[in-house]
N, C-alpha and C. Protein backbone atom coordinates (compact mmCIF):
# COMPACT_ATOMS: atom_id res chain seq x y z
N UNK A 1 35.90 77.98 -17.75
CA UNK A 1 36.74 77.27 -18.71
C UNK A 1 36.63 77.96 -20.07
N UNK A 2 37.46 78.44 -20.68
CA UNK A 2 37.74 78.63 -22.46
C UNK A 2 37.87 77.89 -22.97
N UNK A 3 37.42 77.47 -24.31
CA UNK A 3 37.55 76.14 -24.93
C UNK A 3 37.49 76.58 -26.81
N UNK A 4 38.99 76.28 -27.64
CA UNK A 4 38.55 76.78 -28.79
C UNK A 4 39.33 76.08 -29.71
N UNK A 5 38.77 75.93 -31.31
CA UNK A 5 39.71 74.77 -31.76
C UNK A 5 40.56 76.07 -33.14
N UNK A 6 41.47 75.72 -32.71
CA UNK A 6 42.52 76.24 -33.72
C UNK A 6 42.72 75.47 -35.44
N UNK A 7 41.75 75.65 -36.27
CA UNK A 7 41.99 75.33 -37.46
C UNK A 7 42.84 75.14 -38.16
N UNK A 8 43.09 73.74 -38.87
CA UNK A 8 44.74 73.58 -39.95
C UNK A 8 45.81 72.83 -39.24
N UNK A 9 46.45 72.80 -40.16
CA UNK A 9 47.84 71.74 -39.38
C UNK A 9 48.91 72.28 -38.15
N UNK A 10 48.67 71.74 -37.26
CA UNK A 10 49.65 72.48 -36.13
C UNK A 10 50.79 72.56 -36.98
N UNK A 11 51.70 73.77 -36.25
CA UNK A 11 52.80 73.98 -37.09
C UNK A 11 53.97 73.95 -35.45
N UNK A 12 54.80 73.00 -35.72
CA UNK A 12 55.39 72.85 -34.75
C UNK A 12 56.62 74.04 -34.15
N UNK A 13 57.00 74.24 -33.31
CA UNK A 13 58.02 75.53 -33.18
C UNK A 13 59.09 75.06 -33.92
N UNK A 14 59.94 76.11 -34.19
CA UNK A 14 60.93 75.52 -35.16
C UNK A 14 62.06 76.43 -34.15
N UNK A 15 63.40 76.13 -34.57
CA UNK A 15 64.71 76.62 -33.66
C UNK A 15 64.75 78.55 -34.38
N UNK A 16 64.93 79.12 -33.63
CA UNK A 16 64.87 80.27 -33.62
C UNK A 16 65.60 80.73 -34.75
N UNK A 17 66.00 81.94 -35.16
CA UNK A 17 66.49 82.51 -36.41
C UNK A 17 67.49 83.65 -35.80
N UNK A 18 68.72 83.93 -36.38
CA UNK A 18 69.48 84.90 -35.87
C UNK A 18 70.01 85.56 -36.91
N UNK A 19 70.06 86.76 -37.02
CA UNK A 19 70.98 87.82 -38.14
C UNK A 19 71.57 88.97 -37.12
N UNK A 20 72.30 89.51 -37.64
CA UNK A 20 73.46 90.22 -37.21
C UNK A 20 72.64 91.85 -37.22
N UNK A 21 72.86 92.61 -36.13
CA UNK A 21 72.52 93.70 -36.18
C UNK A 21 73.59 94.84 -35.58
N UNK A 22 74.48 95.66 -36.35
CA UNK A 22 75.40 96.25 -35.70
C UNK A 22 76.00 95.14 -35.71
N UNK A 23 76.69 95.20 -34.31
CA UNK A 23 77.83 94.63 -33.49
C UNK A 23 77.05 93.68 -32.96
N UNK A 24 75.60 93.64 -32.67
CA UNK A 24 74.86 92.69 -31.78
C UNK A 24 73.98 91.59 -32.36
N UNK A 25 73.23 90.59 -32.17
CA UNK A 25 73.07 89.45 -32.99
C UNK A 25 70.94 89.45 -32.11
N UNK A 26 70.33 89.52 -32.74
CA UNK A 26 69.02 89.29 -33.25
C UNK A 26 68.13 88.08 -33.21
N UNK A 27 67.60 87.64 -32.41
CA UNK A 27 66.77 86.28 -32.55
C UNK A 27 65.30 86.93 -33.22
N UNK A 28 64.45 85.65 -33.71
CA UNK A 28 63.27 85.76 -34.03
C UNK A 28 63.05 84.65 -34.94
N UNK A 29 61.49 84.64 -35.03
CA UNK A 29 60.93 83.48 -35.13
C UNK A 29 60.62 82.87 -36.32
N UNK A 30 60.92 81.57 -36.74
CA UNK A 30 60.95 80.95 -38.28
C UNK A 30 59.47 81.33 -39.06
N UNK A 31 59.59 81.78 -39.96
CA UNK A 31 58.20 82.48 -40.90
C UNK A 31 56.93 81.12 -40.74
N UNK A 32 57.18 79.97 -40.91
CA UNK A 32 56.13 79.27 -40.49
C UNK A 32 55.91 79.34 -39.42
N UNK A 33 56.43 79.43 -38.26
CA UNK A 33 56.27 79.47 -37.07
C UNK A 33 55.62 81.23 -36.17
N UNK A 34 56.33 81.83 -37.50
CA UNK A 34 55.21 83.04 -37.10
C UNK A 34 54.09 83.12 -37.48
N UNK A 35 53.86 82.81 -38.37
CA UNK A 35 52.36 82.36 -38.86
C UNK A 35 51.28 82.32 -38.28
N UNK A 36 51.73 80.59 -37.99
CA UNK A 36 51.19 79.79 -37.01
C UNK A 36 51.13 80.94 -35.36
N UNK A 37 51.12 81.32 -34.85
CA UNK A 37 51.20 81.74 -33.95
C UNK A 37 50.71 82.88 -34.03
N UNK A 38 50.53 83.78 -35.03
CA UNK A 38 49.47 84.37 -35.73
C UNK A 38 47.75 84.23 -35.84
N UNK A 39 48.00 82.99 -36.18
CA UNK A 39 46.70 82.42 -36.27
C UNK A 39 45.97 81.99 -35.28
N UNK A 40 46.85 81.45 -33.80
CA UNK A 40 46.67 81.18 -32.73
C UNK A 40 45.95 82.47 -31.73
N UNK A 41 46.90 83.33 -31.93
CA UNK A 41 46.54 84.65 -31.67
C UNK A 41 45.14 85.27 -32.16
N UNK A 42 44.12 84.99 -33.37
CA UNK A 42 43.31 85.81 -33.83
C UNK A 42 41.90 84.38 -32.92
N UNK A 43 42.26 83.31 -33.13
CA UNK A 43 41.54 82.45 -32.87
C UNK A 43 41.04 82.42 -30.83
N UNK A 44 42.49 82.90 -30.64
CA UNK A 44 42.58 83.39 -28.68
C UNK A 44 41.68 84.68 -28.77
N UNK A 45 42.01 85.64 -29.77
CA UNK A 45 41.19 86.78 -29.45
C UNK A 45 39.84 86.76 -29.31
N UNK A 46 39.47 85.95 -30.75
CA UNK A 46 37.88 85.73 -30.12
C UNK A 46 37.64 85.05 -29.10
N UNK A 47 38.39 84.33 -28.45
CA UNK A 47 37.47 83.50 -27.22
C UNK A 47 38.46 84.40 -25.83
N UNK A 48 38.80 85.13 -25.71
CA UNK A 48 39.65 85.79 -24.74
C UNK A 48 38.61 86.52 -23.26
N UNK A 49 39.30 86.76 -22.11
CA UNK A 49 37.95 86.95 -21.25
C UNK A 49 38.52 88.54 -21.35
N UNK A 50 37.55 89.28 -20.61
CA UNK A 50 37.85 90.58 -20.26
C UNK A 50 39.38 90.76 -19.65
N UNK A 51 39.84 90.35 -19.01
CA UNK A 51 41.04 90.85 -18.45
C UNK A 51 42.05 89.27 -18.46
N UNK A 52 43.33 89.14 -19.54
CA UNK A 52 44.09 88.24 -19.07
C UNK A 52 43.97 87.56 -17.69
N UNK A 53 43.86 86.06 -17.65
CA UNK A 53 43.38 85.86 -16.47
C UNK A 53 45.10 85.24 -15.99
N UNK A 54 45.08 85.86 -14.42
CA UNK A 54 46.27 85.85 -13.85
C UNK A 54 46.36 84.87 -12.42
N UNK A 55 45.89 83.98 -12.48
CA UNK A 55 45.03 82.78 -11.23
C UNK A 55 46.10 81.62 -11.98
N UNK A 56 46.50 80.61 -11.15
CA UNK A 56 46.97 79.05 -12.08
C UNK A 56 46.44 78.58 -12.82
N UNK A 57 47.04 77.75 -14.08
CA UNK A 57 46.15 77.10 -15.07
C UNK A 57 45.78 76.22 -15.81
N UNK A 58 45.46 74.93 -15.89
CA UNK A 58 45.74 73.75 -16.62
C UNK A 58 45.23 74.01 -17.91
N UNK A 59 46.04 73.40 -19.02
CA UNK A 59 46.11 73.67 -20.60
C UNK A 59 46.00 72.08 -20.69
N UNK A 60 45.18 71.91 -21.30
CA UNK A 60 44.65 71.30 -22.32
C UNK A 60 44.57 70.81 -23.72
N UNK A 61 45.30 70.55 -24.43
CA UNK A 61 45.37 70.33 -25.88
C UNK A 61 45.32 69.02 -26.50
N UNK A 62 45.11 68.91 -27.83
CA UNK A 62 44.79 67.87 -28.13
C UNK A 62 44.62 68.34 -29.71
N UNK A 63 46.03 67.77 -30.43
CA UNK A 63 46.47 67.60 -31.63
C UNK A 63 46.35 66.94 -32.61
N UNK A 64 45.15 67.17 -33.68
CA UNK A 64 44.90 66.02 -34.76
C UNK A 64 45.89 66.50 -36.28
N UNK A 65 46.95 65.18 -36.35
CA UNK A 65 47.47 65.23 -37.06
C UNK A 65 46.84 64.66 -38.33
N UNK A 66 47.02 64.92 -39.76
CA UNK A 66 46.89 64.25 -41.11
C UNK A 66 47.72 62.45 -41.20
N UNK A 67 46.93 62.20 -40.95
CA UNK A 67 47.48 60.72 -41.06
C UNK A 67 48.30 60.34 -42.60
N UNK A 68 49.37 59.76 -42.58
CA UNK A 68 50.22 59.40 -43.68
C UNK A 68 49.39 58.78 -44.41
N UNK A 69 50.10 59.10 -45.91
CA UNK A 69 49.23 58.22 -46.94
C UNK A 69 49.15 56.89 -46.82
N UNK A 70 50.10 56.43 -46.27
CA UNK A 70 50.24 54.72 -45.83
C UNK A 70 48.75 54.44 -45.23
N UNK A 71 48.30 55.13 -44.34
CA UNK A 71 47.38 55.12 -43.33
C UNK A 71 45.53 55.38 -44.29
N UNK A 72 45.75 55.17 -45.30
CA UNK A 72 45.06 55.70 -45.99
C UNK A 72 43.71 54.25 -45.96
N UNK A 73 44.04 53.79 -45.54
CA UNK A 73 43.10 52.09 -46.31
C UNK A 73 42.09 51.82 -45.34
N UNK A 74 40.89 51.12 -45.88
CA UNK A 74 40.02 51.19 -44.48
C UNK A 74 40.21 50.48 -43.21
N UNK A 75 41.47 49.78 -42.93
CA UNK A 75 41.70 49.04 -41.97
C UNK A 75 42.44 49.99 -40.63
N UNK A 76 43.51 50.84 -41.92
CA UNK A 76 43.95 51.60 -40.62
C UNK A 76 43.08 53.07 -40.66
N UNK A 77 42.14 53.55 -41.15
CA UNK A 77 40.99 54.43 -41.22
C UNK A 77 40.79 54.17 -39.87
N UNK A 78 39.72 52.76 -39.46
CA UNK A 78 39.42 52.27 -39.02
C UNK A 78 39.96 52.53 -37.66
N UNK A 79 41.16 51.83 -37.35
CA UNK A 79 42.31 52.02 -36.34
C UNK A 79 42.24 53.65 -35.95
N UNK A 80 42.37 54.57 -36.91
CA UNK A 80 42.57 55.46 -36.76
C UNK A 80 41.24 55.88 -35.73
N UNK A 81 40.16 55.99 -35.87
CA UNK A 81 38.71 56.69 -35.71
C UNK A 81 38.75 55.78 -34.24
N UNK A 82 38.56 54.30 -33.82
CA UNK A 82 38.56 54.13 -32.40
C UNK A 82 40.16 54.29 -31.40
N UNK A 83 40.91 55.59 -32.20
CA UNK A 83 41.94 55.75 -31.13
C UNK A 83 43.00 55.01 -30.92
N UNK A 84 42.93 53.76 -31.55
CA UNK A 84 43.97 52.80 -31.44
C UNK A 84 45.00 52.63 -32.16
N UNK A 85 45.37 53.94 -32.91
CA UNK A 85 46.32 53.98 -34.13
C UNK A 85 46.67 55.37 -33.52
N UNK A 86 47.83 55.99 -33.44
CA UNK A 86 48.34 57.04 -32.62
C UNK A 86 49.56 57.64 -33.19
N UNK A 87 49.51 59.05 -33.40
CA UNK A 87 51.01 59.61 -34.24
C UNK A 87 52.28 59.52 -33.16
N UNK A 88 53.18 58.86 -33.58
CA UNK A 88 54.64 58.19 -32.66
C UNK A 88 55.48 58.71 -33.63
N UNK A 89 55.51 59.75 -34.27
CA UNK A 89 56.76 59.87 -34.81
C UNK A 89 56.76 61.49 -34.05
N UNK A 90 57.83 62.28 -35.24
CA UNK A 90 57.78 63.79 -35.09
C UNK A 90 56.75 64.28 -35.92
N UNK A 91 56.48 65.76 -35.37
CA UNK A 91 56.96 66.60 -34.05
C UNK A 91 56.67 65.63 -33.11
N UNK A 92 57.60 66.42 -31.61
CA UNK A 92 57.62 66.30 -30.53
C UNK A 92 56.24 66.97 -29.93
N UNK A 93 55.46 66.33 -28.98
CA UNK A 93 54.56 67.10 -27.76
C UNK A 93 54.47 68.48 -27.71
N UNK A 94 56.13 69.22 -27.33
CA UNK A 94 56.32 70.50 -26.70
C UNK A 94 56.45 70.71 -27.37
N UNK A 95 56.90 70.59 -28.81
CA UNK A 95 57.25 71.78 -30.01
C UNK A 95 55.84 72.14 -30.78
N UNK A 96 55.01 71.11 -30.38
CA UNK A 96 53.40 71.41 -31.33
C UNK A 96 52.86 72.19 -29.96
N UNK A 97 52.86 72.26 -28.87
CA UNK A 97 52.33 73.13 -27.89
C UNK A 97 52.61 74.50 -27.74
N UNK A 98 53.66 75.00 -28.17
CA UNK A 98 55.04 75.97 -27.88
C UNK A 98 54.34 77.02 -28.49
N UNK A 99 53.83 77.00 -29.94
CA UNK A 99 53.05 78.00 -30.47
C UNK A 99 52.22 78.44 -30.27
N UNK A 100 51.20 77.32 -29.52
CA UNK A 100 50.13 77.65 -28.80
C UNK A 100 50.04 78.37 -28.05
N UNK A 101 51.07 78.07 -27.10
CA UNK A 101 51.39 78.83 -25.56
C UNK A 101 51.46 80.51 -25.81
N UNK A 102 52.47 80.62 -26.72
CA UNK A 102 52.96 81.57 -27.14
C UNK A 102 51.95 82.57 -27.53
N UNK A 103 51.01 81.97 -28.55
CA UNK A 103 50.05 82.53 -28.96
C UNK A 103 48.79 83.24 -28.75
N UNK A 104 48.77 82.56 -27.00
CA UNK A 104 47.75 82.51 -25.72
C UNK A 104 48.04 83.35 -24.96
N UNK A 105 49.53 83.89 -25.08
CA UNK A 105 50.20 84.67 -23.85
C UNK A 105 49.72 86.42 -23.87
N UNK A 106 49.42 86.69 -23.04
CA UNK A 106 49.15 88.34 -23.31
C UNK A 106 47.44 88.30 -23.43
N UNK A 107 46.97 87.19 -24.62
CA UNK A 107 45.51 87.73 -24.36
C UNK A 107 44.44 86.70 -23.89
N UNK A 108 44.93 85.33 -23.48
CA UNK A 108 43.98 84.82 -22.67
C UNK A 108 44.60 84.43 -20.99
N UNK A 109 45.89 84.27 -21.16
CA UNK A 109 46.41 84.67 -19.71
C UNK A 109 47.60 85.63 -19.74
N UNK A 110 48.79 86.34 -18.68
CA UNK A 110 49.26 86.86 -18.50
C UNK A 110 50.70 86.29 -18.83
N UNK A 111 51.29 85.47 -18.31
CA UNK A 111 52.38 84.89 -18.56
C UNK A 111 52.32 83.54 -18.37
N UNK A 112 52.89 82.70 -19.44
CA UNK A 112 53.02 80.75 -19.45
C UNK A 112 53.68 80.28 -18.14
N UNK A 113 53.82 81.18 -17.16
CA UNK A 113 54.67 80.59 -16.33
C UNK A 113 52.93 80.45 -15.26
N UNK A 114 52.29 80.77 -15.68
CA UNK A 114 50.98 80.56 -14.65
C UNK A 114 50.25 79.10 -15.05
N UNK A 115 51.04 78.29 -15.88
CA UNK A 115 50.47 77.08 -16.28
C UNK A 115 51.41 76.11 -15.51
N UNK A 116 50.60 75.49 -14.76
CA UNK A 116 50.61 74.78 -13.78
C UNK A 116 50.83 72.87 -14.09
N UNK A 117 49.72 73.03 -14.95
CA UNK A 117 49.34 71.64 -15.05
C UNK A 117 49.01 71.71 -16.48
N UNK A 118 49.32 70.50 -17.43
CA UNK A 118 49.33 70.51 -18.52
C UNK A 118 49.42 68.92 -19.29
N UNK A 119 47.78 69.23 -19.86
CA UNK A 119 47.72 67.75 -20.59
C UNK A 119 48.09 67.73 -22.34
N UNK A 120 48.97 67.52 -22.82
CA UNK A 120 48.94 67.55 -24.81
C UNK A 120 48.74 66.23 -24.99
N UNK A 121 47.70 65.80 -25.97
CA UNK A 121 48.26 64.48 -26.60
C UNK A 121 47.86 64.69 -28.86
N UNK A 122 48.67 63.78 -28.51
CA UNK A 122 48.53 63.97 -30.47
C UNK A 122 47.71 62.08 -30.42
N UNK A 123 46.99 63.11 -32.07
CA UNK A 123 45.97 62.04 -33.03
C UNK A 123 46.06 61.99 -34.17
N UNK A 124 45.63 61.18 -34.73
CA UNK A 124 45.30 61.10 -36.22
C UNK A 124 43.74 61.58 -36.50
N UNK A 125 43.87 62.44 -37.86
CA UNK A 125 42.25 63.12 -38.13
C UNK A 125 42.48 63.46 -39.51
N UNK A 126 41.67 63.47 -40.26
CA UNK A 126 41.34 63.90 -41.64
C UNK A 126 41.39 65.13 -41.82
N UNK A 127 40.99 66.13 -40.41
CA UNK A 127 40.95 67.37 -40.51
C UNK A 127 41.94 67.82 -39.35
N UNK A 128 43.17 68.20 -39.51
CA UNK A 128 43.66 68.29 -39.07
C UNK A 128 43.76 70.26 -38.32
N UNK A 129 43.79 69.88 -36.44
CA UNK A 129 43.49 71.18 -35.71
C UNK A 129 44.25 71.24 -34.12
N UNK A 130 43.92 71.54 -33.82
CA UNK A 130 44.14 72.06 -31.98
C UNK A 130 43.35 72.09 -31.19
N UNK A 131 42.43 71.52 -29.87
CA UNK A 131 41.69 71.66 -29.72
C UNK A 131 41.94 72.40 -28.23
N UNK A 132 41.79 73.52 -28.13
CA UNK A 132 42.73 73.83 -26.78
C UNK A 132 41.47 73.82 -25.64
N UNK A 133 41.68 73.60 -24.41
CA UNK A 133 40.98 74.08 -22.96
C UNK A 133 41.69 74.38 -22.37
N UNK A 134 41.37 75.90 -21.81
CA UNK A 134 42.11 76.38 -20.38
C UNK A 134 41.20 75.91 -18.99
N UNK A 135 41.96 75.99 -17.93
CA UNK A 135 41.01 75.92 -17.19
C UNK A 135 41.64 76.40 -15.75
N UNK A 136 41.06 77.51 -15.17
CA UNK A 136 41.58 77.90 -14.11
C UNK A 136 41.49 76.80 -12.95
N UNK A 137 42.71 77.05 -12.23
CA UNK A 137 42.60 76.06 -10.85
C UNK A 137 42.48 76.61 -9.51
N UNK A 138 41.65 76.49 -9.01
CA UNK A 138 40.96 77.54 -7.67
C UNK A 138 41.83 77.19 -6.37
């Protein structure tokens, strides 16, 4: 199992970017969103195994968001810390995962299409991170 926490505010994928090249048209990725995926990338490198692992794979994540200032008082503190207070708005699940994936691809497995099984859930945290686990499935 790999297990590593990605520091700072997830940065959710954002819709792609297009400019004109020639006659032909250009995608690529919103500057926060490259970033972020950047950062994902240096944080995969250190925990990466010798060889992209190319076996099935369940992903793991688990998203602590900055709780709204509303959320600030010791009642919903409170709420917050035994789990029972939960981020329900946006981002979406897959758009806070997307960077991750992305970010994972090439140097801790081979291609996202080897992820099999896949748990995300989002939280509320003061310190807001990623907490990723891979885990091969035999």
């Amino acid at each position: 199992m790999i297990q590593f926490t990605v520091p700072g505010a997830v940065q959710a994928q954002e819709r792609p970017r297009f400019s004109r090249m020639g006659k032909g048209v250009r995608t690529h990725d919103a500057p926060k969103s490259r970033s972020y995926k950047e950062l994902v990338k240096l944080v995969a490198w250190k925990n990466k195994p010798q060889e992209p692992i190319v076996a099935p794979l369940k992903l793991e994540v688990d998203v602590y968001l900055m709780p709204p200032k509303k959320y600030h008082t010791k009642p919903k503190l409170a709420l917050i810390a035994s789990g029972e207070l939960r981020p329900t708005k946006k981002p979406d699940l897959d758009n806070l995962v997307k960077g991750i994936k992305d970010g994972c691809s090439k140097i801790i497995w081979h291609d996202d299409a080897q992820i099999v099984e896949m748990v995300v859930r989002k939280f509320y945290d003061m310190q807001p991170r990623a907490e990723v686990k891979i885990k091969v499935i035999a």
